[in-house]
N, C-alpha and C. Protein backbone atom coordinates (compact mmCIF):
# COMPACT_ATOMS: atom_id res chain seq x y z
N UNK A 1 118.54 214.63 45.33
CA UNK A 1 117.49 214.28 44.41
C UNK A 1 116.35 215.29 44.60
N UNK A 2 115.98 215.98 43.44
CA UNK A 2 114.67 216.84 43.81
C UNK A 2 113.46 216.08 43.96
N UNK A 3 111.99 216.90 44.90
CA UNK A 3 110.92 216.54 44.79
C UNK A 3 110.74 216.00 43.64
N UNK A 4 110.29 216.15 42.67
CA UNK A 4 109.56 215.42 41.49
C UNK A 4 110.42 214.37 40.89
N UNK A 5 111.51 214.36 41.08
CA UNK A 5 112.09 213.10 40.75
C UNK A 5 112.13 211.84 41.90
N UNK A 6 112.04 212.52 43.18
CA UNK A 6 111.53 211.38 44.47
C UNK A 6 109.70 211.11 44.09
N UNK A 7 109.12 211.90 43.57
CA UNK A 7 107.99 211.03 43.52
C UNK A 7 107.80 210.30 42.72
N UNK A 8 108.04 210.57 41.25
CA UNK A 8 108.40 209.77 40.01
C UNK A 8 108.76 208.38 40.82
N UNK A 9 109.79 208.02 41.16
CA UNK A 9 110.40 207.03 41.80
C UNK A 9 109.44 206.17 42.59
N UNK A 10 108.54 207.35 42.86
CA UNK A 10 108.00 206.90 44.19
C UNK A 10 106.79 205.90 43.60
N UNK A 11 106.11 206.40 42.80
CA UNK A 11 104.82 205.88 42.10
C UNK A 11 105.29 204.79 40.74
N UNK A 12 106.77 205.12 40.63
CA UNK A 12 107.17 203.75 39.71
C UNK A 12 107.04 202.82 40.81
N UNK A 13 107.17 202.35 41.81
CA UNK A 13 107.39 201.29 42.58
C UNK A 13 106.13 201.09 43.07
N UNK A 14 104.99 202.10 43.60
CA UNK A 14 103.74 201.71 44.48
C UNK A 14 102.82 200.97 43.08
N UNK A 15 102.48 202.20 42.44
CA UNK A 15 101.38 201.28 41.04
C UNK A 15 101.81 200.30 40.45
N UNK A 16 102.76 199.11 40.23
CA UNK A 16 102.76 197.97 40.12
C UNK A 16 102.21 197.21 41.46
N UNK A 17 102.76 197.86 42.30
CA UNK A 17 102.15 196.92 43.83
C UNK A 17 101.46 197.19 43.70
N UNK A 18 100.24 198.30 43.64
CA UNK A 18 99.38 198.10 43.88
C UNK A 18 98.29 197.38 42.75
N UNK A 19 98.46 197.56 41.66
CA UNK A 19 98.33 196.92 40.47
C UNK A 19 98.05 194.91 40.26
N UNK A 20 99.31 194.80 41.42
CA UNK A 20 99.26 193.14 41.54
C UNK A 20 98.38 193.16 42.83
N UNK A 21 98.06 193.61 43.70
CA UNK A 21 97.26 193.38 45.05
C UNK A 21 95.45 193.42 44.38
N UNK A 22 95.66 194.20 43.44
CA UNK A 22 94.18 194.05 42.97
C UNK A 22 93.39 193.03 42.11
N UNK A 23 94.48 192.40 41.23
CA UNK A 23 94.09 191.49 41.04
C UNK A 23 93.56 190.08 41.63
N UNK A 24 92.40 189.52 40.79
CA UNK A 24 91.70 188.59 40.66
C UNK A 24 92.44 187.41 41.38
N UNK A 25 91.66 186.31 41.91
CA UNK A 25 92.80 185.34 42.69
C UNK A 25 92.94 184.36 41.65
N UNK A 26 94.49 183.50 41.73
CA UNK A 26 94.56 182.62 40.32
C UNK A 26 93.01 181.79 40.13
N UNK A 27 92.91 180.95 41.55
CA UNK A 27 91.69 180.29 41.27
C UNK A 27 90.61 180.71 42.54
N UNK A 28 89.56 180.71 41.95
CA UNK A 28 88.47 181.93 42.85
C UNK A 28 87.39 180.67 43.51
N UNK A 29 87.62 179.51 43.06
CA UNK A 29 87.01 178.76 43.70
C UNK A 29 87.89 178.50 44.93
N UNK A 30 89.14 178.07 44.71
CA UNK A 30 89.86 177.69 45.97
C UNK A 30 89.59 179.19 47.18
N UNK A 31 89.10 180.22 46.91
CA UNK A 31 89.12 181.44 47.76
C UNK A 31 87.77 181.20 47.93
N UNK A 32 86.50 180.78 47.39
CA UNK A 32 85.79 180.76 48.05
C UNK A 32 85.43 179.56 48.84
N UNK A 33 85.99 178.69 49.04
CA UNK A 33 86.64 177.42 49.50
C UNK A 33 87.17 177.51 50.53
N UNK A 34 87.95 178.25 51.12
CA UNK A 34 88.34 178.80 52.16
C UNK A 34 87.86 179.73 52.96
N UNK A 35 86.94 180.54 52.21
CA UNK A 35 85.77 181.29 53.19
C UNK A 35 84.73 180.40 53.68
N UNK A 36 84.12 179.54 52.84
CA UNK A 36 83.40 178.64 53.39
C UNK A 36 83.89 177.94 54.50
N UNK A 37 85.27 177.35 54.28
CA UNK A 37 85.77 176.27 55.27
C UNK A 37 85.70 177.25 56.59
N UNK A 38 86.52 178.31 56.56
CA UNK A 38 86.69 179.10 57.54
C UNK A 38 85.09 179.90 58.35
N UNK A 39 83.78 179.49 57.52
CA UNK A 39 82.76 179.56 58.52
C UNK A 39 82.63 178.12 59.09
N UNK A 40 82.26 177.29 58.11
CA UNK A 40 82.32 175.58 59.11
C UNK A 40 83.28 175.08 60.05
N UNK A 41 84.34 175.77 60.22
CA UNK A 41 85.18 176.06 61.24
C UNK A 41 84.40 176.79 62.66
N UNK A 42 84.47 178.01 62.19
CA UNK A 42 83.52 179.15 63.08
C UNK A 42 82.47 178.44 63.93
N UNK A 43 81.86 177.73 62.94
CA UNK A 43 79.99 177.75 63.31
C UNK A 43 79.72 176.42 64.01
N UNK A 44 80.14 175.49 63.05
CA UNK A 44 79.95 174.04 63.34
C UNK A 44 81.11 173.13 63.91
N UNK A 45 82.14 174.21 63.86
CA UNK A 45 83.80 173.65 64.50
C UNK A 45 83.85 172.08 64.26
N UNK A 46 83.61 171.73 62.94
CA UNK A 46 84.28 170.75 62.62
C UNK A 46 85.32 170.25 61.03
N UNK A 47 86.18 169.80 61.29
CA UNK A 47 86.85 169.65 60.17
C UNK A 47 85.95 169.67 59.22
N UNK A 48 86.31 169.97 57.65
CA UNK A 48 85.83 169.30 56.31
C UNK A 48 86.66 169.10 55.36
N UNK A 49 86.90 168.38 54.69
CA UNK A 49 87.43 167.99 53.36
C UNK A 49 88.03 169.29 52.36
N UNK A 50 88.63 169.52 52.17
CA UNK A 50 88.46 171.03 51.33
C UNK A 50 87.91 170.62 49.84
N UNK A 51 88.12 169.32 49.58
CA UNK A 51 87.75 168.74 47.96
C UNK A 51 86.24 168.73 48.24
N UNK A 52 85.20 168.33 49.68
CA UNK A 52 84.13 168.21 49.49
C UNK A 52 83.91 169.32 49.61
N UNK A 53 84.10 170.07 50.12
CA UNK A 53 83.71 171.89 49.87
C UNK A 53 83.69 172.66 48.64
N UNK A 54 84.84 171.88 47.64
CA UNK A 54 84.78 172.79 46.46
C UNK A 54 84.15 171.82 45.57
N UNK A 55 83.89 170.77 45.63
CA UNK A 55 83.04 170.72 44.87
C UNK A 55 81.45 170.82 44.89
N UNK A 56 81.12 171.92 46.19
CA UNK A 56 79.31 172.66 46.61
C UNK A 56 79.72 173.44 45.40
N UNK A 57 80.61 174.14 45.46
CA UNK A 57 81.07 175.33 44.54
C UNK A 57 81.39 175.64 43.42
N UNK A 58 80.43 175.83 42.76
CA UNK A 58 79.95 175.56 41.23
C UNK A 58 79.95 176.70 40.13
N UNK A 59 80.18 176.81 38.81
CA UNK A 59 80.15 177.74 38.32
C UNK A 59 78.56 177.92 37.74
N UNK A 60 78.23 179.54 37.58
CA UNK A 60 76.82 179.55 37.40
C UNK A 60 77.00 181.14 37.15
N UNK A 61 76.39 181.84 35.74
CA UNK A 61 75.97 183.12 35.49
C UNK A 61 75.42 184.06 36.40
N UNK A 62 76.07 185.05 37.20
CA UNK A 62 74.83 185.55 37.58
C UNK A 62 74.49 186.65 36.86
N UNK A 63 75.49 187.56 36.17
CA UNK A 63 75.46 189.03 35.46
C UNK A 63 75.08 189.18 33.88
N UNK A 64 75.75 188.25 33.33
CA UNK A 64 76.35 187.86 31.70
C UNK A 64 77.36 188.67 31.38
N UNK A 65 78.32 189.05 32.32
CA UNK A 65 79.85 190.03 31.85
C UNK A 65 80.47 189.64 31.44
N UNK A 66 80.89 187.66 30.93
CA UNK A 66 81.29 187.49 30.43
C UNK A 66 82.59 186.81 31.84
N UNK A 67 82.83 187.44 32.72
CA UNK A 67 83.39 186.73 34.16
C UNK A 67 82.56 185.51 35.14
N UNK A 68 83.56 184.38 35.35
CA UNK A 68 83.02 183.28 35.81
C UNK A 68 82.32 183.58 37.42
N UNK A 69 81.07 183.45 37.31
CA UNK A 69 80.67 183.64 38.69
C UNK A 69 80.52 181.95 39.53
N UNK A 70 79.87 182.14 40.86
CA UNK A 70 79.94 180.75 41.56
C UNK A 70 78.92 181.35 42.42
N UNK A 71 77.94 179.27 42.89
CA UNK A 71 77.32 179.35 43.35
C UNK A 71 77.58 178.13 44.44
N UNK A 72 77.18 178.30 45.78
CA UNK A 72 77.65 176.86 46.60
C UNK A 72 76.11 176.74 47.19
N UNK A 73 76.55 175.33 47.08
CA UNK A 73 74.86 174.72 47.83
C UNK A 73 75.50 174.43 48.84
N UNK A 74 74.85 174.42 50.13
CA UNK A 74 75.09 173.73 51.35
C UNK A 74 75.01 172.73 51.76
N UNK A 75 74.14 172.36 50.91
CA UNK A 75 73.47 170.85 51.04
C UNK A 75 74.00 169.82 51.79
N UNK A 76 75.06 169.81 50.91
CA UNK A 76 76.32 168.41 51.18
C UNK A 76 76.85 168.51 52.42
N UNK A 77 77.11 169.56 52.67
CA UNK A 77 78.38 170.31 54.00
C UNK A 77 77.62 169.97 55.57
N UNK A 78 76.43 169.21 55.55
CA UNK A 78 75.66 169.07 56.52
C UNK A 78 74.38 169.47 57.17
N UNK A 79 73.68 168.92 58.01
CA UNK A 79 71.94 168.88 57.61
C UNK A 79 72.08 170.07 58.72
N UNK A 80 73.03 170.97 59.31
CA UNK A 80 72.59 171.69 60.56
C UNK A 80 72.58 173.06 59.19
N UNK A 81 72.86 172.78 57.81
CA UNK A 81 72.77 173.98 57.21
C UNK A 81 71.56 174.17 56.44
N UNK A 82 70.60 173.26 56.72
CA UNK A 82 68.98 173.09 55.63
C UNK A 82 68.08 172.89 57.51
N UNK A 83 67.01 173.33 56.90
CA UNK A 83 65.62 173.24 57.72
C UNK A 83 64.22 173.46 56.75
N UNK A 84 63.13 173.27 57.60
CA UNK A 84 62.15 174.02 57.31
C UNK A 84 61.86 174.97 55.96
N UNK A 85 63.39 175.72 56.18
CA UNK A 85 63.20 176.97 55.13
C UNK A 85 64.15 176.60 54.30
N UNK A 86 64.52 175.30 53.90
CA UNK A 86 65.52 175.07 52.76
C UNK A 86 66.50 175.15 53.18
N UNK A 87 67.69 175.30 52.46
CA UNK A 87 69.09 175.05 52.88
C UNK A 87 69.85 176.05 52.35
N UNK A 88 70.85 176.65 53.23
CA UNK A 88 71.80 177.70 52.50
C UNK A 88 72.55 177.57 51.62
N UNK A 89 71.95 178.55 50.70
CA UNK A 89 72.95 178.99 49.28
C UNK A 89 73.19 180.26 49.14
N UNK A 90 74.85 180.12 48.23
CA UNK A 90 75.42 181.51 48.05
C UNK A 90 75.30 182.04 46.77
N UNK A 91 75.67 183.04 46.38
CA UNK A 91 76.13 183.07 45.30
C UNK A 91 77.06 184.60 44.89
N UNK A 92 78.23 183.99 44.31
CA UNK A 92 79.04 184.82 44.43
C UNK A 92 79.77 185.28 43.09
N UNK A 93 80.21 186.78 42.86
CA UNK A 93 80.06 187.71 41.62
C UNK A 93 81.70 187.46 41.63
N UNK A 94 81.86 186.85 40.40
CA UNK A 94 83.21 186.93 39.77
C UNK A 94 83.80 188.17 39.51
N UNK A 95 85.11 189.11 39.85
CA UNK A 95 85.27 190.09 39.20
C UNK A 95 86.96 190.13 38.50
N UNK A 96 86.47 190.73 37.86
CA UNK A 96 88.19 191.19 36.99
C UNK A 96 89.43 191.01 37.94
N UNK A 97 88.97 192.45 39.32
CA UNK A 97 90.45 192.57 40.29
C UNK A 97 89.94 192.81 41.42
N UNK A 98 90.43 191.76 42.08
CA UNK A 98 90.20 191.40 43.67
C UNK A 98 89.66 189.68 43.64
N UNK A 99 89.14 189.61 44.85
CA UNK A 99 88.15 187.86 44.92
C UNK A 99 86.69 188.50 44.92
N UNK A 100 86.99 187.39 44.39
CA UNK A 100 84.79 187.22 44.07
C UNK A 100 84.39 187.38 45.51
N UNK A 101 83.45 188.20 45.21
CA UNK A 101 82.21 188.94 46.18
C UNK A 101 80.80 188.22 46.45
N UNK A 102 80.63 188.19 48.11
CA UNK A 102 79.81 187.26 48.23
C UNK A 102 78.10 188.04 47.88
N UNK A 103 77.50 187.88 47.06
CA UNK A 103 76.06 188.82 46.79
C UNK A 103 74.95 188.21 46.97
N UNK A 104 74.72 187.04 47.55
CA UNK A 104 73.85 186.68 47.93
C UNK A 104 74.08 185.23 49.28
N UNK A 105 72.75 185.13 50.13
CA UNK A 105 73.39 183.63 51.11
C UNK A 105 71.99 183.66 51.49
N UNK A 106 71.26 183.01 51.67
CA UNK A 106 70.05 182.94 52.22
C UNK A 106 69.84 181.50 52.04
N UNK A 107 69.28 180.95 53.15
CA UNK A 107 67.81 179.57 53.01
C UNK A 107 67.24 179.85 52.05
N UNK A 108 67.30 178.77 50.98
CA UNK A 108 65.88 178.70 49.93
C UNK A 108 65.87 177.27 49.99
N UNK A 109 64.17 177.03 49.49
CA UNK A 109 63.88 175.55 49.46
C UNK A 109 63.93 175.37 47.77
N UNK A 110 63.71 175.94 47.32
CA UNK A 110 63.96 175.75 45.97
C UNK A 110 64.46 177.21 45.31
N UNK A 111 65.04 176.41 43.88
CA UNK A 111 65.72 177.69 42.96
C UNK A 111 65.82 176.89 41.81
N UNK A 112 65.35 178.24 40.86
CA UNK A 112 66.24 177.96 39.54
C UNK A 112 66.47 178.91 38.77
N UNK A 113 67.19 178.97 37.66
CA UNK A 113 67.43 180.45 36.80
C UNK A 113 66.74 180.56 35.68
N UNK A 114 66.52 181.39 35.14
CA UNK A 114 66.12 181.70 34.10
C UNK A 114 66.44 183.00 33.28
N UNK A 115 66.68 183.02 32.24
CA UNK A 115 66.50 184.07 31.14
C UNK A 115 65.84 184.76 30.83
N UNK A 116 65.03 186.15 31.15
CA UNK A 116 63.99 186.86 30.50
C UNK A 116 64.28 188.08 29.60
N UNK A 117 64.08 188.57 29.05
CA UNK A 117 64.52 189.64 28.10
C UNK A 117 65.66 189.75 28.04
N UNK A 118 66.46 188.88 27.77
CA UNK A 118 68.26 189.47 28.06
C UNK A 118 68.60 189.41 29.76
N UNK A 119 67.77 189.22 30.59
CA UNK A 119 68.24 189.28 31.96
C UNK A 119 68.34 187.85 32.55
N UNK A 120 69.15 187.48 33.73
CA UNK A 120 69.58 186.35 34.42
C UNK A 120 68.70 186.25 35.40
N UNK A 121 67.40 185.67 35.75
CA UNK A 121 66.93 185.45 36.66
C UNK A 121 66.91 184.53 37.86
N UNK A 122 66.98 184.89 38.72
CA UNK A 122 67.00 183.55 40.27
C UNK A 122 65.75 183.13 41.06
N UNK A 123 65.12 182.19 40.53
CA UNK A 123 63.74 181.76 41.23
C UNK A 123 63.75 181.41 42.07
N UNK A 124 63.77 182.08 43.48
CA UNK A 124 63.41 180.94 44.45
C UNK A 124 62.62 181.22 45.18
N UNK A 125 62.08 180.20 46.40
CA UNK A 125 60.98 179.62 46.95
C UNK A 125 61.55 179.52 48.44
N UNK A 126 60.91 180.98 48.90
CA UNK A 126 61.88 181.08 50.75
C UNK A 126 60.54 180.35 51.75
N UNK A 127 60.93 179.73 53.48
CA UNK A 127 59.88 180.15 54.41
C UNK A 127 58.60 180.55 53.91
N UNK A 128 57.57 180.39 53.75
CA UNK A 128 56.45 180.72 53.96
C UNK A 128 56.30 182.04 55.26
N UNK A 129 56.93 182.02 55.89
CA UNK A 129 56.92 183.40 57.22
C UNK A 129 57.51 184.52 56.15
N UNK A 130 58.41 184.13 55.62
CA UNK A 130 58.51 185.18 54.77
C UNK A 130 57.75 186.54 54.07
N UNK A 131 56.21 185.45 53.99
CA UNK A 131 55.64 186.24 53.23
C UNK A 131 54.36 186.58 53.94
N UNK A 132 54.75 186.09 54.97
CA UNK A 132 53.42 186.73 56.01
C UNK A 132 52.62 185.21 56.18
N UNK A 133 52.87 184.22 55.55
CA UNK A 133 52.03 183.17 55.58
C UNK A 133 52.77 181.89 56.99
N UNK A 134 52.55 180.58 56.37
CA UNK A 134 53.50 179.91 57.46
C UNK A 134 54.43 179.10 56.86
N UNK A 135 55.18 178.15 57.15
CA UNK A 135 55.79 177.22 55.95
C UNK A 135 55.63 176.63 55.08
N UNK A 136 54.95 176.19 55.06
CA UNK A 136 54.94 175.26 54.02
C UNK A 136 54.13 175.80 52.37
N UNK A 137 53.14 177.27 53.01
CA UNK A 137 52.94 178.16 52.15
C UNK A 137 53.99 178.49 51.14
N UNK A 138 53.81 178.53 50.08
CA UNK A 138 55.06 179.05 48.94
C UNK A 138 55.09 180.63 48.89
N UNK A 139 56.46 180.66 49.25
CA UNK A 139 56.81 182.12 48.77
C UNK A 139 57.99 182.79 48.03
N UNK A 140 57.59 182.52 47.08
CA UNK A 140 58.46 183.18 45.78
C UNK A 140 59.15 184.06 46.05
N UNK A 141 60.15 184.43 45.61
CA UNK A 141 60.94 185.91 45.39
C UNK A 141 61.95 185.42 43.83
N UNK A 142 62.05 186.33 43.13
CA UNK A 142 62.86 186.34 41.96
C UNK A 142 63.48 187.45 42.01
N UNK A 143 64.63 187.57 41.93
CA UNK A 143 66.30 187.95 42.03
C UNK A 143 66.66 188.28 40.56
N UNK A 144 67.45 189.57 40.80
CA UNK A 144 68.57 189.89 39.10
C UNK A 144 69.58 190.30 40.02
N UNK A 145 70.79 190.60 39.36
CA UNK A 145 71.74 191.46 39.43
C UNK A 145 71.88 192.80 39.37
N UNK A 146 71.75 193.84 40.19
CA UNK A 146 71.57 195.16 39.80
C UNK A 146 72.88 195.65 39.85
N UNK A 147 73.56 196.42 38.67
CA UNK A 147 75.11 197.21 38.99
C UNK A 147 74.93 197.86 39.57
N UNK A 148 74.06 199.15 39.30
CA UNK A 148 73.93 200.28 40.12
C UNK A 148 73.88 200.19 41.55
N UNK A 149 73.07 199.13 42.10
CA UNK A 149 73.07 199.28 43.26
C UNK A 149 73.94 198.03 43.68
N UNK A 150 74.89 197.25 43.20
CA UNK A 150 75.81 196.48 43.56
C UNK A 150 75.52 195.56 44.12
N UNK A 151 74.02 194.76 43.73
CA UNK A 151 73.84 193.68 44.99
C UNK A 151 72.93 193.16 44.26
N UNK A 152 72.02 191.46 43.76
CA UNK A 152 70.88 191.20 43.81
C UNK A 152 69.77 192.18 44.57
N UNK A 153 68.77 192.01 43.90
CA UNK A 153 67.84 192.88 43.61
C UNK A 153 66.44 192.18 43.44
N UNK A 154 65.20 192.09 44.64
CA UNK A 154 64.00 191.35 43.90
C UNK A 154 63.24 192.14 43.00
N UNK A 155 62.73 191.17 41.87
CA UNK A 155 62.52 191.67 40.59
C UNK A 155 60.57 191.72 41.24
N UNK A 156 59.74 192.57 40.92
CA UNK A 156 58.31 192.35 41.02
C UNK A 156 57.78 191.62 39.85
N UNK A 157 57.50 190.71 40.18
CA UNK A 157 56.51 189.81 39.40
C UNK A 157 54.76 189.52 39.50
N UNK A 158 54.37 189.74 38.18
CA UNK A 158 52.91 190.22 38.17
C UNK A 158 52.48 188.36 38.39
N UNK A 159 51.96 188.48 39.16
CA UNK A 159 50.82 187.13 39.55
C UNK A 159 51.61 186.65 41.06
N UNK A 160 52.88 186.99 41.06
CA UNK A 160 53.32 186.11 42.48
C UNK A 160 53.50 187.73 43.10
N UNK A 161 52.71 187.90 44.16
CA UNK A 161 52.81 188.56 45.11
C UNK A 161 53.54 188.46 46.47
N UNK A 162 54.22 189.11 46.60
CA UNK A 162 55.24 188.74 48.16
C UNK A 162 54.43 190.06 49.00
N UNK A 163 54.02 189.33 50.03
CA UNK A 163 53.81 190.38 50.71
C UNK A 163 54.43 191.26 51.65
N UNK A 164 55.63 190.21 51.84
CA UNK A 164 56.98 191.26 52.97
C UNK A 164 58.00 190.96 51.89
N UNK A 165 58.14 192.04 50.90
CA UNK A 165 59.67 192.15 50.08
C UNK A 165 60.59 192.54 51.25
N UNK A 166 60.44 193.22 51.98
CA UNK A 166 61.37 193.57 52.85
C UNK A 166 62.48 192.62 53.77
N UNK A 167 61.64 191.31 54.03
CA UNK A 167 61.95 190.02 54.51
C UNK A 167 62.72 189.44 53.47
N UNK A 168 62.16 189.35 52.47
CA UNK A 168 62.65 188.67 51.04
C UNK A 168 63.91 189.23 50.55
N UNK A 169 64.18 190.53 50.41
CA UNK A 169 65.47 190.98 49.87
C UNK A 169 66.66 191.08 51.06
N UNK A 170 66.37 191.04 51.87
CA UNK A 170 67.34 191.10 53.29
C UNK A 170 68.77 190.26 52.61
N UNK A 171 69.40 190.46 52.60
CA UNK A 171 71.26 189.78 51.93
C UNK A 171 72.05 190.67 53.33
């Protein structure tokens, strides 16, 4: 058999494999369902439910691509995951091929989204240390999606001042 007909051969057989390895998982909740379980394993080493886990795990916009993204509250999963500074939430970027990507996890005491010019916004309300103040002080940060730089992104907002963005965008 000559070279170019052994590689022909060769790349008929790899680019379907590799083709199916890239794809998207059937269901992307059950995968992030299992990353979760597999930290409450890790951290808190105790069993959980896998039904009460997926249902923290919620569908929620973060881009507008038109792909289902997800967000998990911690809430439910136990009080060693909320304090002071709110309770951990994720939120994670649906994509075409591979599993959804985790792009955000931080303590917030509050959140919500919003719409501004065509963009998906994430309000939330971290620690008061955050911002140089103490707790119970409010400290804002608002969140987009940036492609370019592949990650949430705090947006500057005129009247709410953060004084440590640096604290604030940490992912």
């Amino acid at each position: 058999m000559n070279l170019r007909l052994s590689i022909l051969l060769a790349c008929t057989l790899i680019l379907p494999l590799a083709a199916v390895q890239a794809r998207a998982p059937a269901d992307p909740r059950a995968e992030i369902t299992r990353q979760v379980r597999a930290v409450l394993l890790r951290d808190d080493m105790s069993e959980h439910d896998p039904a009460v886990i997926a249902a923290q795990v919620t569908p929620i916009d973060i881009n507008g691509d038109g792909i289902q993204d997800w967000q998990v509250d911690w809430n439910m999963l136990g009080m060693q995951w909320c304090g002071t500074g709110g309770c951990r939430y994720q939120l994670w970027l649906g994509r075409k091929a591979g599993p959804p990507l985790k792009v955000f996890d931080r303590r917030v005491r509050d959140r919500k989204v919003e719409t501004r010019d065509g963009r998906i916004l994430f309000v939330f309300d971290f620690h008061g240390t955050h911002c140089g103040g103490y707790g119970a002080q409010e400290c804002p940060g608002t969140f987009t999606w940036n492609a370019q730089r592949g990650r949430m992104v705090l947006v500057p907002m005129p009247g709410k001042s953060t004084r440590n963005n640096q604290a604030i965008e940490r992912f």
